[in-house]
C-alpha atoms as a PDB file:
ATOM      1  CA  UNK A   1     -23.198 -46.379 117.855  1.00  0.00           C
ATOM      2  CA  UNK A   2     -23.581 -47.243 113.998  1.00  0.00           C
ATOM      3  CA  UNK A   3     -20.575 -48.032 112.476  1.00  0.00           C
ATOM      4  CA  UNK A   4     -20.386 -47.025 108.115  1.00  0.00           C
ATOM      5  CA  UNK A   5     -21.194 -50.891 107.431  1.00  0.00           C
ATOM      6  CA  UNK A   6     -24.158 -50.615 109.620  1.00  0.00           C
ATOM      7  CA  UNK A   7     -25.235 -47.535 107.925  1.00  0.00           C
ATOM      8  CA  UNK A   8     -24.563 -48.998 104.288  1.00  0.00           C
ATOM      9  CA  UNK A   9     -26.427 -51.673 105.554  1.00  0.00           C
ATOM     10  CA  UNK A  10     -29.286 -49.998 106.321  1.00  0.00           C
ATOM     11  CA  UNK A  11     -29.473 -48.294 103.241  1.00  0.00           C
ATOM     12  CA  UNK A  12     -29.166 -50.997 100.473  1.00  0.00           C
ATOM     13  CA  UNK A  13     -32.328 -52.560 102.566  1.00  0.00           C
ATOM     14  CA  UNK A  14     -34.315 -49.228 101.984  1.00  0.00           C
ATOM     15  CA  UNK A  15     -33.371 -49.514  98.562  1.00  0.00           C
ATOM     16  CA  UNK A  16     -33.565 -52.574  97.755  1.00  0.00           C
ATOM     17  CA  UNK A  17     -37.558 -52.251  99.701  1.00  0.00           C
ATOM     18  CA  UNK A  18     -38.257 -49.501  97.581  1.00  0.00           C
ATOM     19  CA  UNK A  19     -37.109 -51.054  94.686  1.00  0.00           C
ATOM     20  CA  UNK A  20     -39.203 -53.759  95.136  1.00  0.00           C
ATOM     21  CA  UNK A  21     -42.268 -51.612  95.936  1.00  0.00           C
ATOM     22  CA  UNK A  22     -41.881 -50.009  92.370  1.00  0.00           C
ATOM     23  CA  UNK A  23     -41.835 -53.143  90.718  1.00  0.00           C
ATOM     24  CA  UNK A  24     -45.003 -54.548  92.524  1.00  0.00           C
ATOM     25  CA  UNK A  25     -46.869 -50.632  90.876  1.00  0.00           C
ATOM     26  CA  UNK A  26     -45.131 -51.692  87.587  1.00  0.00           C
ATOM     27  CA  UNK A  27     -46.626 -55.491  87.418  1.00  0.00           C
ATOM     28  CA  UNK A  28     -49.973 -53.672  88.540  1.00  0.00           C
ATOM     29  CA  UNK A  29     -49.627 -50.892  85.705  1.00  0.00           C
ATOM     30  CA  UNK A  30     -48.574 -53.847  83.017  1.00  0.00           C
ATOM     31  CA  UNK A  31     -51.780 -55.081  82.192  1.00  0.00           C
ATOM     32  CA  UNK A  32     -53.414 -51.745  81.637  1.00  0.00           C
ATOM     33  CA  UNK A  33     -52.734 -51.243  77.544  1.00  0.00           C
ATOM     34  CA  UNK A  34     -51.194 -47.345  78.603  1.00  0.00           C
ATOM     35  CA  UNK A  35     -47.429 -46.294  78.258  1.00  0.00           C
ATOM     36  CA  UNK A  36     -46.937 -45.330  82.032  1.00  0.00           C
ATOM     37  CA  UNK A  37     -44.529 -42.244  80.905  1.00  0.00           C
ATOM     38  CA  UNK A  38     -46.783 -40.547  78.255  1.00  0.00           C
ATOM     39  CA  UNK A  39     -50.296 -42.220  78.601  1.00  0.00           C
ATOM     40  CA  UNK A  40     -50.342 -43.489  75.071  1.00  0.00           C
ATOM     41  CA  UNK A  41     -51.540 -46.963  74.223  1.00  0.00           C
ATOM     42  CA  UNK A  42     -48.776 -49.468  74.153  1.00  0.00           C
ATOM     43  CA  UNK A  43     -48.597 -51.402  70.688  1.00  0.00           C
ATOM     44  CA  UNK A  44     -50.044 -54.969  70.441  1.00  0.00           C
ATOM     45  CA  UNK A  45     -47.351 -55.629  68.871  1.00  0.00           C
ATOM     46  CA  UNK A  46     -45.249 -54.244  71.619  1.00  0.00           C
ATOM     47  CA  UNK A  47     -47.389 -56.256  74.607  1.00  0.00           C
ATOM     48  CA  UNK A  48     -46.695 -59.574  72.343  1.00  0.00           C
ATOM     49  CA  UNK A  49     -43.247 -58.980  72.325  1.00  0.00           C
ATOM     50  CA  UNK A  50     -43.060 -58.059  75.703  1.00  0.00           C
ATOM     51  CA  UNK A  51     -46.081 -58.656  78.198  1.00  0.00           C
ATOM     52  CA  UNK A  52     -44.162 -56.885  80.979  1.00  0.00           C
ATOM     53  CA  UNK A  53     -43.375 -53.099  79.111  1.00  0.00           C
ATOM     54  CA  UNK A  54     -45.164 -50.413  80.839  1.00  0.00           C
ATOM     55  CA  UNK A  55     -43.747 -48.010  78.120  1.00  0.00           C
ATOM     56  CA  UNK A  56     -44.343 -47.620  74.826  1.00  0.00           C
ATOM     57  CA  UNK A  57     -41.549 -48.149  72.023  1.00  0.00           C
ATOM     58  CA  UNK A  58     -40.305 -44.084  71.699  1.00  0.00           C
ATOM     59  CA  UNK A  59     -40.342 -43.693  75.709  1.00  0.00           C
ATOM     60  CA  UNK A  60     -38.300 -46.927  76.557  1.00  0.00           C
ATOM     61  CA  UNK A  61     -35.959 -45.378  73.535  1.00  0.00           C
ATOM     62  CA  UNK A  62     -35.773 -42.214  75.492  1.00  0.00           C
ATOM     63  CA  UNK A  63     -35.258 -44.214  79.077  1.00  0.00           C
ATOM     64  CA  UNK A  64     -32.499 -46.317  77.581  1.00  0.00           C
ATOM     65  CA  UNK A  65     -31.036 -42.751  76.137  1.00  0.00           C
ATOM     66  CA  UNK A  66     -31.009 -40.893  79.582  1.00  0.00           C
ATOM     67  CA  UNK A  67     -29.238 -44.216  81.133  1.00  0.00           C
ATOM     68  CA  UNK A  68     -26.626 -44.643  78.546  1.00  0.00           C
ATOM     69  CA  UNK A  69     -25.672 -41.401  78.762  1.00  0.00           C
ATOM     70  CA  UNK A  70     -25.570 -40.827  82.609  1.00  0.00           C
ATOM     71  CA  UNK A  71     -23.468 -44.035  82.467  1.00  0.00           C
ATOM     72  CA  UNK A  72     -20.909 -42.436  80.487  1.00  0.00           C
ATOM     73  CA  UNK A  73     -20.618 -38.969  82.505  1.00  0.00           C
END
């Protein structure tokens, strides 16, 4: 029988696999020029500055807003 450690176990690998799974779709997504939240084009500018960004400028402002505040609640 599974103890909780098992079980906790089990689940940060699951995580941690799916985690890495959306990362791999996020590399793939990076070099298309398309914000990956609102289809817009992604900046020059913005791909300079940061080759990886699969969002534009306003989304990763909104991203970083919904984090921040579900931090603080």
């Amino acid at each position: 029988m599974a103890d909780n450690a098992d079980r906790a176990a089990v689940t940060i690998q699951q995580s941690l696999e799916a985690t890495l799974a959306r990362r791999a779709t996020l590399a793939t997504r990076a070099t298309h020029d398309e914000c990956v939240d609102c289809g817009n084009e992604i900046p020059a500018q913005r791909r300079k500055a940061a080759p990886w960004a699969t969002t534009c400028i306003e989304c990763q402002g909104v991203r970083e807003m919904r984090r921040k505040h579900v931090r603080q609640s």
